[in-house]
Protein backbone atom coordinates (compact mmCIF):
# COMPACT_ATOMS: atom_id res chain seq x y z
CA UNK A 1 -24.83 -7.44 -26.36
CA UNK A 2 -21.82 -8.51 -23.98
CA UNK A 3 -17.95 -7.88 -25.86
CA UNK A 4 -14.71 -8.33 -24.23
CA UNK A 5 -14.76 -5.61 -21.83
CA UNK A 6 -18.53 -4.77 -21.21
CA UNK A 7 -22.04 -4.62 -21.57
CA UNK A 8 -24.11 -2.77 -24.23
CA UNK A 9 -27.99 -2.04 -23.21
CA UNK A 10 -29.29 0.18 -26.15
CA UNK A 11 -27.18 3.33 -25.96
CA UNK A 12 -25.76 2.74 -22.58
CA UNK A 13 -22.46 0.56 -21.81
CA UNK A 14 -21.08 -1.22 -18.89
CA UNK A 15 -17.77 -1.38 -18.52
CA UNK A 16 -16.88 -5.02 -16.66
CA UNK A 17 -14.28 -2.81 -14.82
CA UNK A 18 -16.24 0.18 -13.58
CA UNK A 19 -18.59 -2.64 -12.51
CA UNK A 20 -16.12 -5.23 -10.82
CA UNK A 21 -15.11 -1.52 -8.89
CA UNK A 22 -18.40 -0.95 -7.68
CA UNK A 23 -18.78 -4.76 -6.15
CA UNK A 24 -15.64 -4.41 -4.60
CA UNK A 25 -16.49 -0.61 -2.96
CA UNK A 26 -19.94 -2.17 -1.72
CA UNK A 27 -18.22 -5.04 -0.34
CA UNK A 28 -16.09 -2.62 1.86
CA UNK A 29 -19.13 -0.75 2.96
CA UNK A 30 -20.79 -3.32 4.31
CA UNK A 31 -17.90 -4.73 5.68
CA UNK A 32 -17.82 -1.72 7.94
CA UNK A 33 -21.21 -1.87 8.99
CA UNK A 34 -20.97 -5.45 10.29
CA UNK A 35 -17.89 -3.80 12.53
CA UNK A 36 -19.59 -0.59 13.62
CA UNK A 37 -22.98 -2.84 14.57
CA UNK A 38 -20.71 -5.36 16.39
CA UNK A 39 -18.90 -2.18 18.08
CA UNK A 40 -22.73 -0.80 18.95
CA UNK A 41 -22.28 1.87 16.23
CA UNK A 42 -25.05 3.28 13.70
CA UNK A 43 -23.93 1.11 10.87
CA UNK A 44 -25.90 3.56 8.22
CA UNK A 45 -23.14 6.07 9.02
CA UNK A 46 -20.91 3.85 6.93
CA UNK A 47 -22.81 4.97 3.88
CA UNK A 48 -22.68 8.32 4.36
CA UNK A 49 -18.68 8.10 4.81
CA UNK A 50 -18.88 5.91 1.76
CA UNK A 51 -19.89 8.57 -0.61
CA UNK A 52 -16.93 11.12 0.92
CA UNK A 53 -14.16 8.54 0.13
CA UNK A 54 -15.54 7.56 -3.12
CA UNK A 55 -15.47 11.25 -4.69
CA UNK A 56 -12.27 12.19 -2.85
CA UNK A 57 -11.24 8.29 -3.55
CA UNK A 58 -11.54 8.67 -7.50
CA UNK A 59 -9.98 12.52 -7.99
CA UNK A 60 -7.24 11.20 -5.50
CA UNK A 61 -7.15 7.86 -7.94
CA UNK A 62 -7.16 9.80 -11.50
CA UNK A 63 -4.65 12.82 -10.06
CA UNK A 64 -1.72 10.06 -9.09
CA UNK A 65 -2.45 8.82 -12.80
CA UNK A 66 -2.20 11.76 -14.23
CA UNK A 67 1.15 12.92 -12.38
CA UNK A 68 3.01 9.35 -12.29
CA UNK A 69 2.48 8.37 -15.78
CA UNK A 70 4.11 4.88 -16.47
CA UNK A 71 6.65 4.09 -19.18
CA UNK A 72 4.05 2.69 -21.59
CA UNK A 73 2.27 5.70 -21.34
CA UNK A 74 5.11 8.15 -21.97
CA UNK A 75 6.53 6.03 -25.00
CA UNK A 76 2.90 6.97 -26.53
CA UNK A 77 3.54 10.59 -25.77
CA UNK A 78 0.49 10.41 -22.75
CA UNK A 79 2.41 12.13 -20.01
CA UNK A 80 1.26 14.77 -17.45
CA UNK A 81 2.14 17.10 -19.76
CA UNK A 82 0.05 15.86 -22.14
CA UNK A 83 -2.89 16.04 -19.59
CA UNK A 84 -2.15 19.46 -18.45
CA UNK A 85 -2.61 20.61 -22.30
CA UNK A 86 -5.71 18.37 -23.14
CA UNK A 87 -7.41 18.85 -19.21
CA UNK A 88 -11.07 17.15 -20.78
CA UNK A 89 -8.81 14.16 -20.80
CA UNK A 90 -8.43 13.85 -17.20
CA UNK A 91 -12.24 13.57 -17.06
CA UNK A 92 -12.37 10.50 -19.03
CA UNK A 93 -11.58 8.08 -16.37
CA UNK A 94 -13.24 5.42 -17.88
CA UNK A 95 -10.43 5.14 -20.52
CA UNK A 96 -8.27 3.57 -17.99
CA UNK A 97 -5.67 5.48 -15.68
CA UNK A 98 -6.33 5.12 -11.54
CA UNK A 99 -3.72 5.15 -9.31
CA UNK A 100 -4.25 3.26 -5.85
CA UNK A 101 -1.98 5.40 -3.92
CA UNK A 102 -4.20 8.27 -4.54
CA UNK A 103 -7.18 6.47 -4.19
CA UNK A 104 -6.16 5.98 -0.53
CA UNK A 105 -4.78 9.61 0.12
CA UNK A 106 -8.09 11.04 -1.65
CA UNK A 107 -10.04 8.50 0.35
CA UNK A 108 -8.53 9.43 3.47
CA UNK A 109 -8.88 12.94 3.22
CA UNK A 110 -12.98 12.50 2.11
CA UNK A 111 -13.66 10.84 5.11
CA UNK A 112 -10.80 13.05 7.16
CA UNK A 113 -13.71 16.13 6.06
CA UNK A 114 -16.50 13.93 7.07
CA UNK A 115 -15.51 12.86 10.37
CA UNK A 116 -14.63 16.65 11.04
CA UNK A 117 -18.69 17.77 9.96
CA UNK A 118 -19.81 14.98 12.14
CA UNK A 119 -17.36 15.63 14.83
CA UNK A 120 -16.95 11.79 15.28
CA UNK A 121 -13.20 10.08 15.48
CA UNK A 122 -11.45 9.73 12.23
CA UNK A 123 -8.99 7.27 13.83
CA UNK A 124 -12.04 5.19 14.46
CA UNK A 125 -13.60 5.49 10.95
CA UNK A 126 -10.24 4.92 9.41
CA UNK A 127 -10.09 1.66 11.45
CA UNK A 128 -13.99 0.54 10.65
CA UNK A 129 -12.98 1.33 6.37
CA UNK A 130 -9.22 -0.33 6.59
CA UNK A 131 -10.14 -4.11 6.48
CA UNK A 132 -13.39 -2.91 3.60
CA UNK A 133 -10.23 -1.42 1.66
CA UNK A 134 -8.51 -4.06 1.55
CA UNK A 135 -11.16 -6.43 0.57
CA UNK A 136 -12.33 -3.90 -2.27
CA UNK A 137 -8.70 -4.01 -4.13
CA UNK A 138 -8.60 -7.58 -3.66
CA UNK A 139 -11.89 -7.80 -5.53
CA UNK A 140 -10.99 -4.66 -7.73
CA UNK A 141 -7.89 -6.39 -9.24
CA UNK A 142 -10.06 -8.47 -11.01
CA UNK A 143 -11.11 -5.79 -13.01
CA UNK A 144 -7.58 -5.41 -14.48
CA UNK A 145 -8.02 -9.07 -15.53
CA UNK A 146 -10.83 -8.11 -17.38
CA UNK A 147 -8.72 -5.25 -18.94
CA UNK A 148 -6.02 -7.12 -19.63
CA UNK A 149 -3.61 -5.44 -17.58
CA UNK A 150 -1.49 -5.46 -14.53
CA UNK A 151 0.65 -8.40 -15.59
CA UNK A 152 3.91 -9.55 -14.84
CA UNK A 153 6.45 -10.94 -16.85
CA UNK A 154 6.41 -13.55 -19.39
CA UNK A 155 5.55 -17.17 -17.81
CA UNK A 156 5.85 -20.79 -18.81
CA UNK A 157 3.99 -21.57 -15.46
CA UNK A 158 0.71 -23.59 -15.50
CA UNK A 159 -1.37 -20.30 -13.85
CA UNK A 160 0.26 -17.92 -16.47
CA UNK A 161 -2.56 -15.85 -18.23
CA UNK A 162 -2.76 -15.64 -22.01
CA UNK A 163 -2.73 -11.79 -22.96
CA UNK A 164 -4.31 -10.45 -26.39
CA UNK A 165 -1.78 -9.12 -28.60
CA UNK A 166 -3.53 -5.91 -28.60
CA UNK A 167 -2.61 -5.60 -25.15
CA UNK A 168 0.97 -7.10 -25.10
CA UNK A 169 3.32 -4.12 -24.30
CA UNK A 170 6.33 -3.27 -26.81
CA UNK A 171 8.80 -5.35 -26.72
CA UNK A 172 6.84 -8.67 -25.06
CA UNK A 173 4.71 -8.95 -28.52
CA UNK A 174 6.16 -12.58 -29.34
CA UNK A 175 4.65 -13.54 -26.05
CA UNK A 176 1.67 -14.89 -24.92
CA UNK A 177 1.44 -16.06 -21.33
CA UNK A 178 2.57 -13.48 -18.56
CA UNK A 179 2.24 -13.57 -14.57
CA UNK A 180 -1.18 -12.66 -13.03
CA UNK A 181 0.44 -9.60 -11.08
CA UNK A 182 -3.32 -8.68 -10.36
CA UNK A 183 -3.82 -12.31 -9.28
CA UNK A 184 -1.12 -12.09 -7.17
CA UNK A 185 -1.84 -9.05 -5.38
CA UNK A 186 -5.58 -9.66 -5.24
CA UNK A 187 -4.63 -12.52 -2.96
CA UNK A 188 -2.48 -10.26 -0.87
CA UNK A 189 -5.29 -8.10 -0.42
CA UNK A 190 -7.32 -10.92 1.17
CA UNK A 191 -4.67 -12.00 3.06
CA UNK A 192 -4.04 -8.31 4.38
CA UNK A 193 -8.17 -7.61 4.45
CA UNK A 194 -8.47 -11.11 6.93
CA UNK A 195 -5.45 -10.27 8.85
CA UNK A 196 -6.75 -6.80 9.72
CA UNK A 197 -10.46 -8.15 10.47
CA UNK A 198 -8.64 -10.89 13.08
CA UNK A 199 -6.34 -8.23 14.80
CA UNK A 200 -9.60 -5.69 14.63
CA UNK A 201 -11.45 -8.37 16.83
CA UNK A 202 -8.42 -9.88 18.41
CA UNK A 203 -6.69 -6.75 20.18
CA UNK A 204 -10.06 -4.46 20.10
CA UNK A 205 -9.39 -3.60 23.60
CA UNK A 206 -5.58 -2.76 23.17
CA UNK A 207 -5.60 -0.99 20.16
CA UNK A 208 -5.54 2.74 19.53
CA UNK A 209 -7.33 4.59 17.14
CA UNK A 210 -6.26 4.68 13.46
CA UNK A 211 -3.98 1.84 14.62
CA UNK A 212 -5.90 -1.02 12.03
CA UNK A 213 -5.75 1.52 9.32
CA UNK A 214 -1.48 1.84 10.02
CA UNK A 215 -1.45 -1.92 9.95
CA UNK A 216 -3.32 -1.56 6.53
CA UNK A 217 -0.12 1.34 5.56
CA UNK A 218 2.56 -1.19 6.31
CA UNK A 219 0.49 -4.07 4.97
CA UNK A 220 -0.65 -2.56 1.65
CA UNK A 221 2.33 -1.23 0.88
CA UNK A 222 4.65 -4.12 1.61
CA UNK A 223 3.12 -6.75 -0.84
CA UNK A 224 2.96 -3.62 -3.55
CA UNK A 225 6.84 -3.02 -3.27
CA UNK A 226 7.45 -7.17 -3.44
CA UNK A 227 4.89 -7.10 -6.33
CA UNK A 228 6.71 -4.22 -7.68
CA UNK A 229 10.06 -6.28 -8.73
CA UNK A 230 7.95 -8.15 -11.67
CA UNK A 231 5.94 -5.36 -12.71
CA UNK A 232 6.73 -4.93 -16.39
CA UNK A 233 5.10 -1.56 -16.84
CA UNK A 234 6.65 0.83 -14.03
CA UNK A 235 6.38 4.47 -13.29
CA UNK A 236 9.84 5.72 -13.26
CA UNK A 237 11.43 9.03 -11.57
CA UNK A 238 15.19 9.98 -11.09
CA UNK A 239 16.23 6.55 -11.96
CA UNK A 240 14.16 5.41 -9.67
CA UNK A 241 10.79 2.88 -9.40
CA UNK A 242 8.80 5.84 -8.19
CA UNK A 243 5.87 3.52 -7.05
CA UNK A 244 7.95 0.96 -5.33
CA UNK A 245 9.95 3.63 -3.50
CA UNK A 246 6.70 5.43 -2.05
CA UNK A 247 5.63 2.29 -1.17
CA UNK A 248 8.89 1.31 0.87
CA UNK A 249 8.64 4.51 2.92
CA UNK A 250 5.01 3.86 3.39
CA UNK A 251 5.00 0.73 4.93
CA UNK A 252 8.76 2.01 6.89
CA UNK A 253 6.71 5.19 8.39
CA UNK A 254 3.61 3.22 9.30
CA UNK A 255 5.21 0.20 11.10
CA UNK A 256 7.63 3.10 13.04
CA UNK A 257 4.38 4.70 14.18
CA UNK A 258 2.49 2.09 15.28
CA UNK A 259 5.93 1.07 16.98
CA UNK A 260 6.05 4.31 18.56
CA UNK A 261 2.33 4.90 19.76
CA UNK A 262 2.54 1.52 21.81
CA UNK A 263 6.14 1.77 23.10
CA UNK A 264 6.39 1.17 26.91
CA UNK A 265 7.85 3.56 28.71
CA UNK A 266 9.77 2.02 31.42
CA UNK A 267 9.15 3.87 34.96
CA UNK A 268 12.28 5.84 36.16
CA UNK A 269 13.84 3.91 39.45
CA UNK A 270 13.02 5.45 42.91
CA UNK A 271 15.22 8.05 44.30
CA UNK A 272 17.24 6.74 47.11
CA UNK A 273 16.20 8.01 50.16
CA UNK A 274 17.82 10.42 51.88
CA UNK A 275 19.94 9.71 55.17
């Protein structure tokens, strides 16, 4: 039997989410097994680093959810307090709550311990997953469709989504068509994943290591703090959009060091000679 938001086979049930997730993680693997091979890599290592990112990817994921509750959340009374005292809770990630800033810090540091027990570069592994990354949370988004979630603002536009009153948050109840925010950064996402495949190939022989996985941190990041400005549901700290503002010094730090890594030093003038 097939419902809104999954699949039931006898006892067992498929979320539409969990699986939208999984297309959108395979996608990225082999993604970076088409670069490795075309780089004269073993492309199999790519699963192997796949299964480090996705554990580290998903406690990384469920922690920032659990620490940055947003506002809907709170008015509820689910904050990280509430976690802290009910800690089964945090388990239960298929109730909803992943956070894609610690997706990417868990998945980093996953394939970070990988590369290290390999003794292979992480700056090249980084580079090989970036564009896969990207790709997977363009396809992922769709999975917040499905949940009916990640939406902007209300919408007379002709691509506005209808949203379930179930799912309306307080105060946008009388409403029923909202902006696609997942549509809209979905798209980004492809944009950003195409972008990094064409500079990967593009610049091969220029380019450092880790330096297509820093044009992913000031990519990413970027469309997520434009995105942020119509984001209904925000996680909020000191007065502050606490999401946006990581973002912002995200994308700041990773443009300064890829800035900084290929900065030309210009050679010091000759001495004059000597009389």
């Amino acid at each position: 039997m097939i419902d809104a938001y999954g699949i039931h086979l006898g006892p067992l049930y498929f979320r539409f989410y969990g699986i939208i997730l999984m297309l959108g993680a395979l996608a990225a693997v082999y993604l970076a097994r088409w670069m490795m091979r075309r780089d004269g890599r073993e492309p199999d290592l790519a699963w192997d680093a796949f299964m480090w990112a996705l554990v580290f990817g998903i406690v990384g994921a469920r922690l920032w959810h659990v620490f940055t509750p947003s506002e809907s959340l709170r008015a509820m009374g689910i904050d990280t307090m509430y976690y802290l005292t009910h800690p089964l809770d945090i388990v239960f990630t298929w109730r909803g709550g992943l956070g894609m800033p610690g997706a990417i810090a868990g998945g980093a540091l996953g394939l970070y311990i990988f590369t290290r027990r390999r003794k292979i570069s992480f700056g090249a592994v980084l580079d090989y997953a970036a564009p896969g990354v990207a790709l997977a949370q363009a396809i992922g988004r769709w999975g917040n469709y499905v949940n009916q979630e990640l939406y902007g603002p209300p919408t007379d536009l002709p691509w506005g989504i209808l949203i379930r009153p179930e799912n309306r948050l307080a105060g946008y109840e009388a409403f029923e068509k909202f902006h696609p925010l997942f549509l809209y950064e979905s798209l980004w996402n492809l944009a950003l994943a195409v972008f990094l495949l064409w500079a990967w190939r593009r610049f091969r022989g220029r380019l450092l290591g880790g330096d297509v996985f820093l044009l992913y941190l000031a990519g990413y990041p970027l469309g997520r703090f434009l995105l942020e400005f119509i984001r209904i549901d925000i996680v909020r700290a000191y007065g502050l959009n606490f999401n946006q503002t990581v973002m912002l010094l995200t994308a700041v730090v990773a443009a300064a060091a890829i800035f900084l890594r290929h900065r030309r030093i210009r050679p010091r003038p000759p001495a004059p000679a000597r009389s």
